[in-house]
PDB file of N, CA and C in Angstrom:
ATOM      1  N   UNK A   1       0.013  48.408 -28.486  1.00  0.00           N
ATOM      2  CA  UNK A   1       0.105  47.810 -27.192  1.00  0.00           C
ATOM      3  C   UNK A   1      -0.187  46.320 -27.278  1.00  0.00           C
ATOM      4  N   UNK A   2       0.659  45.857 -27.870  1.00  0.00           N
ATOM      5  CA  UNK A   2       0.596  44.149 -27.848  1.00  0.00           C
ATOM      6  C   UNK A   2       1.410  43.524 -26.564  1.00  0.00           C
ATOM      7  N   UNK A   3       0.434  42.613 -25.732  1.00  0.00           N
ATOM      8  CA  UNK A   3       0.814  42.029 -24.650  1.00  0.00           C
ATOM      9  C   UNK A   3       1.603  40.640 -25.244  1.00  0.00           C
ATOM     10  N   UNK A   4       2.107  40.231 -24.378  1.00  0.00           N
ATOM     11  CA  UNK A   4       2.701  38.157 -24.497  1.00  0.00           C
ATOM     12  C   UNK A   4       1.241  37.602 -24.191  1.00  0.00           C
ATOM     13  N   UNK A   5       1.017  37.230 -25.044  1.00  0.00           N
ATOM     14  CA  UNK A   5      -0.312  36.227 -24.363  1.00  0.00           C
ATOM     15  C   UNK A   5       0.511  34.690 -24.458  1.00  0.00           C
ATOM     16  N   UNK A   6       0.174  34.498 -23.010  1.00  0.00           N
ATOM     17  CA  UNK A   6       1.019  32.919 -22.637  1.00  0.00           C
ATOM     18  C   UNK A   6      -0.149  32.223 -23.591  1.00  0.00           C
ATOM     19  N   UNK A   7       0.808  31.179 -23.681  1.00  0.00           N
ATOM     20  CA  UNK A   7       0.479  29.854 -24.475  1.00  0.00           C
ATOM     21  C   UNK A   7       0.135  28.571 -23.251  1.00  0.00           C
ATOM     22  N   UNK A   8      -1.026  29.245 -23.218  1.00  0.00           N
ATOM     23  CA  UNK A   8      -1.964  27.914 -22.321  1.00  0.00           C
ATOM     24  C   UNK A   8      -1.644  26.328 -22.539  1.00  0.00           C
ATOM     25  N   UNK A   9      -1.426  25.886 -24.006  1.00  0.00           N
ATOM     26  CA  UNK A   9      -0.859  24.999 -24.438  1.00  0.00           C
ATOM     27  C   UNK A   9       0.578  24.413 -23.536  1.00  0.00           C
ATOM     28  N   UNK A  10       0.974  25.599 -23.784  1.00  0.00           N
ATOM     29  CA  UNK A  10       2.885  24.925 -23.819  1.00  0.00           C
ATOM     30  C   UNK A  10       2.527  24.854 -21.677  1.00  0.00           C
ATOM     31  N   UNK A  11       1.975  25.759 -21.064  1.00  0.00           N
ATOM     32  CA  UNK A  11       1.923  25.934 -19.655  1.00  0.00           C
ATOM     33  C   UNK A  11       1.667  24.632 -19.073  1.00  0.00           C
ATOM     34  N   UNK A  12       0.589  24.423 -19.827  1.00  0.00           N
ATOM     35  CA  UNK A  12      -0.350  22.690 -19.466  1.00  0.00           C
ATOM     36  C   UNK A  12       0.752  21.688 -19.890  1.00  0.00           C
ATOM     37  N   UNK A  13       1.167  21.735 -20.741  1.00  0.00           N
ATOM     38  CA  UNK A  13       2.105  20.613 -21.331  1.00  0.00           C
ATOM     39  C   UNK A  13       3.502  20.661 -20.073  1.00  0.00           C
ATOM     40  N   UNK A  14       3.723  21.571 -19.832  1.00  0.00           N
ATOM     41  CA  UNK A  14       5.033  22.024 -18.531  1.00  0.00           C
ATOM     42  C   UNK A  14       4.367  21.320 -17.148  1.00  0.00           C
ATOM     43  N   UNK A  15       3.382  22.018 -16.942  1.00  0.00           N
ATOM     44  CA  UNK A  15       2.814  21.218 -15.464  1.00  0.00           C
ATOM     45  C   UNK A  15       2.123  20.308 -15.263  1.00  0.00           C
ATOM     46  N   UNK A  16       1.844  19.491 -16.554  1.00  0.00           N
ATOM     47  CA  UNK A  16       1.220  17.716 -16.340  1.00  0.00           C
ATOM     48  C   UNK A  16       2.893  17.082 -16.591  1.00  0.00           C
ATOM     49  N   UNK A  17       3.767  17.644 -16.940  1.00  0.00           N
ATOM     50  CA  UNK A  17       5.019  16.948 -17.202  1.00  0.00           C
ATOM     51  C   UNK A  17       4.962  15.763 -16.111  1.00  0.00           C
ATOM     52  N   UNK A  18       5.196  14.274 -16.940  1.00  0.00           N
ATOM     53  CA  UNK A  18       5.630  13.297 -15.820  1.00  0.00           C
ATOM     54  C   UNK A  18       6.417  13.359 -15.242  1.00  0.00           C
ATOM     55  N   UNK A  19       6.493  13.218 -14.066  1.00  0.00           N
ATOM     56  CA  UNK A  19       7.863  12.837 -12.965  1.00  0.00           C
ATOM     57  C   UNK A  19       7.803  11.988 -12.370  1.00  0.00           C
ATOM     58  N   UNK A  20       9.102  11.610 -12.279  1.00  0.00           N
ATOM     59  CA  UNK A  20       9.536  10.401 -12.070  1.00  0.00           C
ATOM     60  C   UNK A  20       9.889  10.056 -10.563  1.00  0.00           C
ATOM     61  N   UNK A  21       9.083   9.094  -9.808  1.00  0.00           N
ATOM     62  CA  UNK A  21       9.267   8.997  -8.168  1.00  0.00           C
ATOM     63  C   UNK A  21      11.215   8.795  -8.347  1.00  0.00           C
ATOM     64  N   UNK A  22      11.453   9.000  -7.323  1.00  0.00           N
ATOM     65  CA  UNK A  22      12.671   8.333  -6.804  1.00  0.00           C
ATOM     66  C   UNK A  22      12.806   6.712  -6.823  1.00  0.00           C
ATOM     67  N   UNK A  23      14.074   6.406  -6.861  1.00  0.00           N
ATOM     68  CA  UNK A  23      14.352   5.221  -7.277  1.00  0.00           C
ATOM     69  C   UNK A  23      13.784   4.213  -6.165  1.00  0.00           C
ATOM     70  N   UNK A  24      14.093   4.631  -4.781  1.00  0.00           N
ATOM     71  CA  UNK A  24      14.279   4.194  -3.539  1.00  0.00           C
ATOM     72  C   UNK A  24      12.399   4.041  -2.848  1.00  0.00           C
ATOM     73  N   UNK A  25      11.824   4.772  -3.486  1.00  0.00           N
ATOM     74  CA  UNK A  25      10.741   5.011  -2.793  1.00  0.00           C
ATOM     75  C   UNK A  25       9.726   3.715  -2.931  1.00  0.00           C
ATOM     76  N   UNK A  26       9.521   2.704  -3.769  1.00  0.00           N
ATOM     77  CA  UNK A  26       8.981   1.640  -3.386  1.00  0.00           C
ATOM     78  C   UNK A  26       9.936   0.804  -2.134  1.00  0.00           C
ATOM     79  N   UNK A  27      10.806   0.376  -1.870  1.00  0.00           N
ATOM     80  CA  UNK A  27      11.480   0.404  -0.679  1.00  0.00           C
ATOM     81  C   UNK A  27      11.274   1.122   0.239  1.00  0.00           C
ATOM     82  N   UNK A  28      11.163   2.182   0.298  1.00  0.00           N
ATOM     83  CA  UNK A  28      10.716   3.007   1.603  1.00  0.00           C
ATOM     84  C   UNK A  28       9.348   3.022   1.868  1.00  0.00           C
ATOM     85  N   UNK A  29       8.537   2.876   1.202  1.00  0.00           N
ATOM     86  CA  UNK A  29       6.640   2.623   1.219  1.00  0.00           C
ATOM     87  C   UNK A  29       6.543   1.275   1.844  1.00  0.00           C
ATOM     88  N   UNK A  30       7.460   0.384   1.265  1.00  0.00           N
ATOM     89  CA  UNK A  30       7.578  -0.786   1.848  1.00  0.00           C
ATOM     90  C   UNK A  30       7.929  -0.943   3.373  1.00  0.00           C
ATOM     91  N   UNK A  31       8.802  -0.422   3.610  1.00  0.00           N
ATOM     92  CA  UNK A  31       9.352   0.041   5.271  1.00  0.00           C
ATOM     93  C   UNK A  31       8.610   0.304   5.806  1.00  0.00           C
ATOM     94  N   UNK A  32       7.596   1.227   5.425  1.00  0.00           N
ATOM     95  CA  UNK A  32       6.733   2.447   6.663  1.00  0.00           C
ATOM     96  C   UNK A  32       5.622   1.589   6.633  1.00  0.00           C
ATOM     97  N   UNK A  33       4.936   1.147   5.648  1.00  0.00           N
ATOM     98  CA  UNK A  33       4.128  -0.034   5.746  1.00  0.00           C
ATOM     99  C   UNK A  33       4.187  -1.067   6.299  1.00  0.00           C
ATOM    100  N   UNK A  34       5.562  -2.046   6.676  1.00  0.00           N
ATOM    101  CA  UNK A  34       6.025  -2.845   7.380  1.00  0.00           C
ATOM    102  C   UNK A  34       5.375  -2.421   9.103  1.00  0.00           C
ATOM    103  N   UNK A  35       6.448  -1.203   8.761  1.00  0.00           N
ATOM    104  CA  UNK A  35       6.464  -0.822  10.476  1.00  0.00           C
ATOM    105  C   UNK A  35       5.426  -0.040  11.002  1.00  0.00           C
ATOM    106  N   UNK A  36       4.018   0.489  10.039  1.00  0.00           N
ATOM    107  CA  UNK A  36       2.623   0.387  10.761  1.00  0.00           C
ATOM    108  C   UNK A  36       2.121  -0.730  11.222  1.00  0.00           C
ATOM    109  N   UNK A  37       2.247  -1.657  10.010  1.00  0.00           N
ATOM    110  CA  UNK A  37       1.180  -3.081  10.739  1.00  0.00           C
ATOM    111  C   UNK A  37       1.869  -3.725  11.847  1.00  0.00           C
ATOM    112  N   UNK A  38       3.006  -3.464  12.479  1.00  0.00           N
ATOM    113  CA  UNK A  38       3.870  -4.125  13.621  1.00  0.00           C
ATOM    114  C   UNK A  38       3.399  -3.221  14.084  1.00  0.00           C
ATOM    115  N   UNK A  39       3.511  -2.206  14.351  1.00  0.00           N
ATOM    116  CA  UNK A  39       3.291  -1.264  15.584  1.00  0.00           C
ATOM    117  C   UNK A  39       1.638  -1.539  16.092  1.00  0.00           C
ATOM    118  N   UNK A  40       0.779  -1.809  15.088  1.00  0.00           N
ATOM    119  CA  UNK A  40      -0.383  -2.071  15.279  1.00  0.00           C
ATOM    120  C   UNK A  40      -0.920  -3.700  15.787  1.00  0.00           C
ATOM    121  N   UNK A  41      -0.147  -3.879  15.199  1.00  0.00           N
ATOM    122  CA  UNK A  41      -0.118  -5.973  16.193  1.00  0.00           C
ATOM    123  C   UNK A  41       0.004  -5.550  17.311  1.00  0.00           C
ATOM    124  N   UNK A  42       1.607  -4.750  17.722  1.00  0.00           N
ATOM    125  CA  UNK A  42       2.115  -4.852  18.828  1.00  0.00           C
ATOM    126  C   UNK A  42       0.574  -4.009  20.093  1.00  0.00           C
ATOM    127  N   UNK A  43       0.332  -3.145  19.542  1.00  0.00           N
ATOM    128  CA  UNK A  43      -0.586  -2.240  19.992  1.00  0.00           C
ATOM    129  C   UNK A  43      -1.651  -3.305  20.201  1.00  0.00           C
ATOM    130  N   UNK A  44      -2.571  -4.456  19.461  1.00  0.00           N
ATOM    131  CA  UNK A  44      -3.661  -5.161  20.355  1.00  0.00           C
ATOM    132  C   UNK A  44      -3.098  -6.144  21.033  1.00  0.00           C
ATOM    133  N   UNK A  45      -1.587  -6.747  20.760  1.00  0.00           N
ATOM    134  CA  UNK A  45      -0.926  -7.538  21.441  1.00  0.00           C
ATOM    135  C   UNK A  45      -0.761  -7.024  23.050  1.00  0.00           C
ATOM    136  N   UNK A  46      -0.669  -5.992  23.081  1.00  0.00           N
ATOM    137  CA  UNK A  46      -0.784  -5.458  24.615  1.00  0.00           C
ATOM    138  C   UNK A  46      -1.850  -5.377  25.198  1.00  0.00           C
ATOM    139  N   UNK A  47      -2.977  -5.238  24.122  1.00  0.00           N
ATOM    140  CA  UNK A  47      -3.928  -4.791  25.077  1.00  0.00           C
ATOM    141  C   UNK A  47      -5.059  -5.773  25.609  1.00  0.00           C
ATOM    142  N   UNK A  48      -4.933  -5.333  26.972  1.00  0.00           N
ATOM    143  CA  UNK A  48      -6.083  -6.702  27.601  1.00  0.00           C
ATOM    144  C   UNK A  48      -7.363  -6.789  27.518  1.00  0.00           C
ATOM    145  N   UNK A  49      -7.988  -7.888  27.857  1.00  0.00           N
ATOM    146  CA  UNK A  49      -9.628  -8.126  27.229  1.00  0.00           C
ATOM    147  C   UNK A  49     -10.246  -7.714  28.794  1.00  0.00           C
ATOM    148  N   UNK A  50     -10.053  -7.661  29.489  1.00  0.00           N
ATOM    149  CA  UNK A  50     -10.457  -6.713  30.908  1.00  0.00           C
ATOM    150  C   UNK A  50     -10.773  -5.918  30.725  1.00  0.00           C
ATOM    151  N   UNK A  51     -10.282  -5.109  29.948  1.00  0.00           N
ATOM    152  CA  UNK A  51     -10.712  -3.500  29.755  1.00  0.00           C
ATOM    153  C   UNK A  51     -11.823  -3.175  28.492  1.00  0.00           C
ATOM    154  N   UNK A  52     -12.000  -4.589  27.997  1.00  0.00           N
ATOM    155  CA  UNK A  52     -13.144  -4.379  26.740  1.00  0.00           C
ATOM    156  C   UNK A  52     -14.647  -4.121  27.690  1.00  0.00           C
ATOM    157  N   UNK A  53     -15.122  -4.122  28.790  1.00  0.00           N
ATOM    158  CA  UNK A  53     -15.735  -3.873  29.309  1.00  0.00           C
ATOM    159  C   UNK A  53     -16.170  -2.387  29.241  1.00  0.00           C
ATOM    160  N   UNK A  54     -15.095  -1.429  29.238  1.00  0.00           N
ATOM    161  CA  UNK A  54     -15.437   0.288  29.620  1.00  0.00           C
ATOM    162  C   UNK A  54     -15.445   0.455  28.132  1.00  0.00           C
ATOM    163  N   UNK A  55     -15.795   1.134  27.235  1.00  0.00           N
ATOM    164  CA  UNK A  55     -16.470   1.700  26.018  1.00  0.00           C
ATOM    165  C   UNK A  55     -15.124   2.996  26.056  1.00  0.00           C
ATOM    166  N   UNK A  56     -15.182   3.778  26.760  1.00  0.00           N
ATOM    167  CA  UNK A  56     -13.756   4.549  26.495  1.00  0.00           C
ATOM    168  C   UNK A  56     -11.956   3.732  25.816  1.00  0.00           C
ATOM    169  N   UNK A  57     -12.197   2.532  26.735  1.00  0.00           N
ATOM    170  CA  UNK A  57     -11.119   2.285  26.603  1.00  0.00           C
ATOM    171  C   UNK A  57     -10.536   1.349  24.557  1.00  0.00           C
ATOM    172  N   UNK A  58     -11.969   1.213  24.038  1.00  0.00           N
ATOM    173  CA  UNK A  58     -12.061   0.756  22.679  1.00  0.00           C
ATOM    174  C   UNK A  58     -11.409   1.570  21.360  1.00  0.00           C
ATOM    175  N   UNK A  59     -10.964   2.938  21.645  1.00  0.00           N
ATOM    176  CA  UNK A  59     -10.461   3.819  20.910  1.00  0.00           C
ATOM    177  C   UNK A  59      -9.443   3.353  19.948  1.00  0.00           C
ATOM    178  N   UNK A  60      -8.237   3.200  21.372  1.00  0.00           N
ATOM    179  CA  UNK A  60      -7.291   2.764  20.557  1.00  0.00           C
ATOM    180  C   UNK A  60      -6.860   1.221  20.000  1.00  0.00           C
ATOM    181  N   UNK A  61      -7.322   0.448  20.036  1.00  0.00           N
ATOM    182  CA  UNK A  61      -7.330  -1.168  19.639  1.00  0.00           C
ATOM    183  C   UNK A  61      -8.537  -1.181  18.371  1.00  0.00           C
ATOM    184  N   UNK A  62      -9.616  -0.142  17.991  1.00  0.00           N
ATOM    185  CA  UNK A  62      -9.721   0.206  17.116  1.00  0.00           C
ATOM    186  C   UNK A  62      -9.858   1.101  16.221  1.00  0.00           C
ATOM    187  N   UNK A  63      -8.732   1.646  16.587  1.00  0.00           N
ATOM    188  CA  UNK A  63      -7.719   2.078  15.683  1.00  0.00           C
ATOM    189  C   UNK A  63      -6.874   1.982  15.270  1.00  0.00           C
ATOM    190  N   UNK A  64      -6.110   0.872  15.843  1.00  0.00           N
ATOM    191  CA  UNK A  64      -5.195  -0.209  15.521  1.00  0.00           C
ATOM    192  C   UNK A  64      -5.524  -1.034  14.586  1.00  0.00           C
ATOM    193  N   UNK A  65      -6.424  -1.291  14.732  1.00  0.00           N
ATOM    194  CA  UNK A  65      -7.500  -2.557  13.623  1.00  0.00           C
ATOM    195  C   UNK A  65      -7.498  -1.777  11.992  1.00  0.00           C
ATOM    196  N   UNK A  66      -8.095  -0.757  12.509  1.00  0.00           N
ATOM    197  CA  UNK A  66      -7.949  -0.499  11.027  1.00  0.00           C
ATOM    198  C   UNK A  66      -6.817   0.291  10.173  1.00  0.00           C
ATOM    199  N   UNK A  67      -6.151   0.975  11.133  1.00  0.00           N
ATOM    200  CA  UNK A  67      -4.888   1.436  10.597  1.00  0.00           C
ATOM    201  C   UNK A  67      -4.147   0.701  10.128  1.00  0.00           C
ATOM    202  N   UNK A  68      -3.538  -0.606  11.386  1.00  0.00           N
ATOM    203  CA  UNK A  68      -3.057  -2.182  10.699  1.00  0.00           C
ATOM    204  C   UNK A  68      -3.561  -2.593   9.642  1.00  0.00           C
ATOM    205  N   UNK A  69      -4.821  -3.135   9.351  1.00  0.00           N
ATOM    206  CA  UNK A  69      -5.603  -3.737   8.419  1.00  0.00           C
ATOM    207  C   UNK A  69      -5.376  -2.912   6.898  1.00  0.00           C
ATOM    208  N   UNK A  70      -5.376  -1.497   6.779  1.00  0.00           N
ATOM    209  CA  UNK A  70      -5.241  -0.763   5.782  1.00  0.00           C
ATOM    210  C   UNK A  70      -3.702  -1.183   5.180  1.00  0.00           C
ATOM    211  N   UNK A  71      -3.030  -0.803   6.020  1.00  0.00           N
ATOM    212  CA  UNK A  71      -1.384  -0.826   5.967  1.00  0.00           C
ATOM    213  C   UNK A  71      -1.187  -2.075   5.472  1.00  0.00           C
ATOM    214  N   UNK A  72      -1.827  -3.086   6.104  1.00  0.00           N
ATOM    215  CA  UNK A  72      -1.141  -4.147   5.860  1.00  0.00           C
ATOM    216  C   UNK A  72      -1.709  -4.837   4.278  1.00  0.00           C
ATOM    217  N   UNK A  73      -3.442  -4.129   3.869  1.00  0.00           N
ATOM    218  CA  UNK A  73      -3.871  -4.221   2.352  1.00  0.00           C
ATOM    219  C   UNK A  73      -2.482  -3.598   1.488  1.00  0.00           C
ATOM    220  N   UNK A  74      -2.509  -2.212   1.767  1.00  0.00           N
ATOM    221  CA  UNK A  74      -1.225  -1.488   1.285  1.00  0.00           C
ATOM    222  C   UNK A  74      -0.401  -2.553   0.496  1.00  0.00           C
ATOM    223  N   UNK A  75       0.259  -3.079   2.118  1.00  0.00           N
ATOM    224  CA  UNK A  75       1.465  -3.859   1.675  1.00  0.00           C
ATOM    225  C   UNK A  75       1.446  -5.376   0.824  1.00  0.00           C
ATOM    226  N   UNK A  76       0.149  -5.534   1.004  1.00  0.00           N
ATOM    227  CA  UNK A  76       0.234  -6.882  -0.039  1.00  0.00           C
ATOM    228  C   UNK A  76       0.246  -6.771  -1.227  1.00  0.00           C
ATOM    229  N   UNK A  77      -0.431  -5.624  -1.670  1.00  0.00           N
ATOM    230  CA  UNK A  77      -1.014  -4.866  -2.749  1.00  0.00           C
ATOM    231  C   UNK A  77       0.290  -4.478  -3.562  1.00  0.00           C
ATOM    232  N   UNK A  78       0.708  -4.213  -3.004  1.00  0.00           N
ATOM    233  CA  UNK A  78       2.724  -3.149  -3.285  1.00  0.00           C
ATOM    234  C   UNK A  78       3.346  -4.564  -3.688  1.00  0.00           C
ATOM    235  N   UNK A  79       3.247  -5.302  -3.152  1.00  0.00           N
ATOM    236  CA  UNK A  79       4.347  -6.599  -3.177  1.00  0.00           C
ATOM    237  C   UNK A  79       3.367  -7.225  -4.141  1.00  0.00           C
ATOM    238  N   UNK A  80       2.129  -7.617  -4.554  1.00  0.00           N
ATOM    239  CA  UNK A  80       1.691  -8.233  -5.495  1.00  0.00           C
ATOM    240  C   UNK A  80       1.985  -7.452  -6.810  1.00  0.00           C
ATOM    241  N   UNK A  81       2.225  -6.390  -6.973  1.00  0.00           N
ATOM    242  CA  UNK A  81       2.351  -4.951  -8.148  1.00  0.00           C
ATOM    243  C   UNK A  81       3.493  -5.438  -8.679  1.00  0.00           C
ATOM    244  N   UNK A  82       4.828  -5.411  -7.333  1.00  0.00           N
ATOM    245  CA  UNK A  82       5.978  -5.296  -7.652  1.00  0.00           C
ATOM    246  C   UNK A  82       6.182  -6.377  -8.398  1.00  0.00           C
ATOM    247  N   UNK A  83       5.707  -7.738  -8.102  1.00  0.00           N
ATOM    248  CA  UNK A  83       5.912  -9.327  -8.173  1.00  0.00           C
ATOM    249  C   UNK A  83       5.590  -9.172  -9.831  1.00  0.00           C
ATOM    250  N   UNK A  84       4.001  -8.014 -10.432  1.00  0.00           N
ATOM    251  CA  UNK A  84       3.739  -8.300 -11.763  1.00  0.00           C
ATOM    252  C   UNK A  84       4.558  -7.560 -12.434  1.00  0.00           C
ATOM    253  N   UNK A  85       5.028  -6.365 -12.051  1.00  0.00           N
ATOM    254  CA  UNK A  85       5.778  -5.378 -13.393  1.00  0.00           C
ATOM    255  C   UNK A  85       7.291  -6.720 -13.065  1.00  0.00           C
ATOM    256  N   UNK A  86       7.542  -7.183 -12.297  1.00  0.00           N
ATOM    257  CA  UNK A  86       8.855  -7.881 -12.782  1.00  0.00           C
ATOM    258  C   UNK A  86       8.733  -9.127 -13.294  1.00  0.00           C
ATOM    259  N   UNK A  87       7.509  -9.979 -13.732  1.00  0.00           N
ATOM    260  CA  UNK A  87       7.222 -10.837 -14.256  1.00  0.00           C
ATOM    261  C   UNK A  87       8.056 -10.901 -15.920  1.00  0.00           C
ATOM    262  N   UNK A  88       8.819 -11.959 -16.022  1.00  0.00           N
ATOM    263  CA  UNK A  88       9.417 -12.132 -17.573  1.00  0.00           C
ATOM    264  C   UNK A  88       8.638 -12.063 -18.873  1.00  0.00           C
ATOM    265  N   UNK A  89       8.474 -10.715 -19.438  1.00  0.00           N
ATOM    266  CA  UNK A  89       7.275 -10.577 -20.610  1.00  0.00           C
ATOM    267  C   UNK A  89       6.062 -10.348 -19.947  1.00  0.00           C
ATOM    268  N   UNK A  90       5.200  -9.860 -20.957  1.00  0.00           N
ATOM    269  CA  UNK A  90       3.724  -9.951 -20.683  1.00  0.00           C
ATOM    270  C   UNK A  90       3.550 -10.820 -20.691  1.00  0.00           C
ATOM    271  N   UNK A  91       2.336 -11.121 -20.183  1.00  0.00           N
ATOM    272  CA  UNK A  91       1.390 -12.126 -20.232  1.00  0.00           C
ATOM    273  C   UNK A  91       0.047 -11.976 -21.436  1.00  0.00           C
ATOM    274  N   UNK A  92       0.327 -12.710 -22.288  1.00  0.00           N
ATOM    275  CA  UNK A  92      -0.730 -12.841 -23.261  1.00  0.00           C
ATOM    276  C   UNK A  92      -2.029 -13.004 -22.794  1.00  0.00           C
ATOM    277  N   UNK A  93      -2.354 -14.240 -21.756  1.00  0.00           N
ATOM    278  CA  UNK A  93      -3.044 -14.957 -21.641  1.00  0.00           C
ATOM    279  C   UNK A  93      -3.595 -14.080 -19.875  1.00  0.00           C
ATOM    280  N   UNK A  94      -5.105 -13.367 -20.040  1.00  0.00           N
ATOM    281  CA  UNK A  94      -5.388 -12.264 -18.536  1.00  0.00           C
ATOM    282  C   UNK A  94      -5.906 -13.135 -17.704  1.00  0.00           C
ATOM    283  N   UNK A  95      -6.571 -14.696 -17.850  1.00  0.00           N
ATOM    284  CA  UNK A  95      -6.850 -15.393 -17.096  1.00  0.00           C
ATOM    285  C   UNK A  95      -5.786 -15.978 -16.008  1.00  0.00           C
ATOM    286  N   UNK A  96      -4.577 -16.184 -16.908  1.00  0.00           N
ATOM    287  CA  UNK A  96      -3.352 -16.094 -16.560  1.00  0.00           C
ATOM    288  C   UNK A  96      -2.503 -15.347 -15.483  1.00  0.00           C
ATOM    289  N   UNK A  97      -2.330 -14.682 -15.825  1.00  0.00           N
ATOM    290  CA  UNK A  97      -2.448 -13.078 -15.489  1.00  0.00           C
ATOM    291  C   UNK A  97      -3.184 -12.820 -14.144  1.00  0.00           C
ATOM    292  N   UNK A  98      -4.723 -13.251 -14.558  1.00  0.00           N
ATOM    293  CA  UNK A  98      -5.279 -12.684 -12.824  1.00  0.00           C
ATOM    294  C   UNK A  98      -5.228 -14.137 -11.894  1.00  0.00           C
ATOM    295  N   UNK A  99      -4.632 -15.273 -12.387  1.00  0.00           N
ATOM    296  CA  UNK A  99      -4.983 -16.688 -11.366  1.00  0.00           C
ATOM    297  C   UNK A  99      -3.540 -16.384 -10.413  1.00  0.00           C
ATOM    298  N   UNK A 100      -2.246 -15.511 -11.605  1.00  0.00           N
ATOM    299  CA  UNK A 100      -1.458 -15.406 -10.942  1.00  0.00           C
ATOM    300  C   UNK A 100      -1.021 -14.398  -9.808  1.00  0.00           C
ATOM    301  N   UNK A 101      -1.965 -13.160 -10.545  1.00  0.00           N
ATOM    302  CA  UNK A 101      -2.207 -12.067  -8.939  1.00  0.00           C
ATOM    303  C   UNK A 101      -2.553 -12.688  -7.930  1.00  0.00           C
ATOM    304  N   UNK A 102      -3.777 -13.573  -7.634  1.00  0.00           N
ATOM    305  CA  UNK A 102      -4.660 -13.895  -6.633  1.00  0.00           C
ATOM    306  C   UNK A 102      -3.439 -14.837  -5.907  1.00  0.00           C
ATOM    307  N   UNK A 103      -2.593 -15.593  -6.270  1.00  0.00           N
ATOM    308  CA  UNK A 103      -1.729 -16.713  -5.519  1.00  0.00           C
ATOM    309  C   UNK A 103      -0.811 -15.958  -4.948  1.00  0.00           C
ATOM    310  N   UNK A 104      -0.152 -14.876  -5.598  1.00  0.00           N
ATOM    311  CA  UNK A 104       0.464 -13.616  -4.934  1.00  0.00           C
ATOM    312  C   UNK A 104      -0.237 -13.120  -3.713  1.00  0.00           C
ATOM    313  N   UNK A 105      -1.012 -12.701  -4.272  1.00  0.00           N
ATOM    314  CA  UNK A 105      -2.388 -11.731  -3.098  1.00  0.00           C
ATOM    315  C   UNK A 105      -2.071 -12.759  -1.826  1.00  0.00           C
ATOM    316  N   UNK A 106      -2.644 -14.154  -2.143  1.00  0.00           N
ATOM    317  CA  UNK A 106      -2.751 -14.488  -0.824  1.00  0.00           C
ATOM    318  C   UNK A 106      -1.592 -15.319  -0.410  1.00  0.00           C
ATOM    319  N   UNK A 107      -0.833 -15.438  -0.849  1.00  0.00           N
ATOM    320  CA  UNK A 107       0.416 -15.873  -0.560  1.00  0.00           C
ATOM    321  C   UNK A 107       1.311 -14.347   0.441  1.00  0.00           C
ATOM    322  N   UNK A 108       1.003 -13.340   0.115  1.00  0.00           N
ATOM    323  CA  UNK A 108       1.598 -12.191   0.683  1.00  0.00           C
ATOM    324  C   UNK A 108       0.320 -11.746   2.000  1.00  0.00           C
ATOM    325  N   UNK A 109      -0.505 -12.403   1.542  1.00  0.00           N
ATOM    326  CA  UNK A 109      -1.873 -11.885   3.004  1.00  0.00           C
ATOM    327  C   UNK A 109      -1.280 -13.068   3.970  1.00  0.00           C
ATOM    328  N   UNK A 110      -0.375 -14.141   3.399  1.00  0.00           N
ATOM    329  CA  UNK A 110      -0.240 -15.087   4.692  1.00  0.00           C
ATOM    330  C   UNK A 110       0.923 -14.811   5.162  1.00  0.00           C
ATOM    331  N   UNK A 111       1.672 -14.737   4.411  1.00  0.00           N
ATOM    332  CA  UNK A 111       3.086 -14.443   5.265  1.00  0.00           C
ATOM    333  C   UNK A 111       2.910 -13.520   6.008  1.00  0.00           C
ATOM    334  N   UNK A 112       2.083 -12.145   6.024  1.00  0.00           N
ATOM    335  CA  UNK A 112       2.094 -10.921   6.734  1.00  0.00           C
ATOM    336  C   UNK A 112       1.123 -10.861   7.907  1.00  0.00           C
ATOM    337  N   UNK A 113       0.392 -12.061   7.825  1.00  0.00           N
ATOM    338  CA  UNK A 113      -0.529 -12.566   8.989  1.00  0.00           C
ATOM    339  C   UNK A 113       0.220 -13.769   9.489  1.00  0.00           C
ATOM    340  N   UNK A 114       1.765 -14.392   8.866  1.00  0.00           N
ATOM    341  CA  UNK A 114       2.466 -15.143   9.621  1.00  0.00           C
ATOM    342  C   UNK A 114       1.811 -16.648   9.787  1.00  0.00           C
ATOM    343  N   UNK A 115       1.332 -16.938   9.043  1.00  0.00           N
ATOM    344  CA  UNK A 115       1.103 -18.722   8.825  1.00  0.00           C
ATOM    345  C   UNK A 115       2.035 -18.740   7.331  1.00  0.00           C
ATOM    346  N   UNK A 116       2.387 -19.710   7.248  1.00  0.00           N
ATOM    347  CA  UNK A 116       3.413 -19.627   5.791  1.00  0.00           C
ATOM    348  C   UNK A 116       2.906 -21.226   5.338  1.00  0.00           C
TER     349      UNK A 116
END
């Protein structure tokens, strides 16, 4: 009575297999990220400072704050990534390397807060 004893090996090696996102999907992360932090402008852009008075009414403006604020880390973050894997060659030099993330970073924190 000899059973198959699976090969734990080959199972593990099958279901850590890399996969590969879709081609499209940094573009589309990009989109939905776009169109949280607008929806969330638009959302304290409406809302009036009259009503900061009642404690109920603080819910949603912060939750706007930080949903925006996240989304919009997200998106600088995504666009500073994208900016390094397409950089020509490595970069030898990491001082290099990180002076040029940070001008990214905030070069993409301004445009998306709209001072340019």
């Amino acid at each position: 009575m000899t059973e198959a004893v699976p090969n734990f090996e080959e199972l593990l090696r099958e279901a850590l297999a890399p996969v590969e996102p879709p081609a499209d999907l940094a573009e589309r992360l990009e989109g939905t990220l776009t169109s949280i932090t607008e929806m969330a402008a638009d959302e304290l852009e409406a809302w009036e400072l009259s009503a900061m008075r009642d404690p109920r009414n603080w819910a949603r403006p912060a939750a706007a704050i930080v949903v925006g604020g996240a989304a919009g880390a997200a998106l600088v973050l995504l666009r500073t990534r994208r900016r390094a894997q397409d950089a020509p060659g490595p970069l030898r030099d990491v001082r290099a390397s990180a002076e040029r993330t940070v001008r990214d970073l905030e070069r993409e924190t301004r445009r998306l807060l709209g001072r340019r």
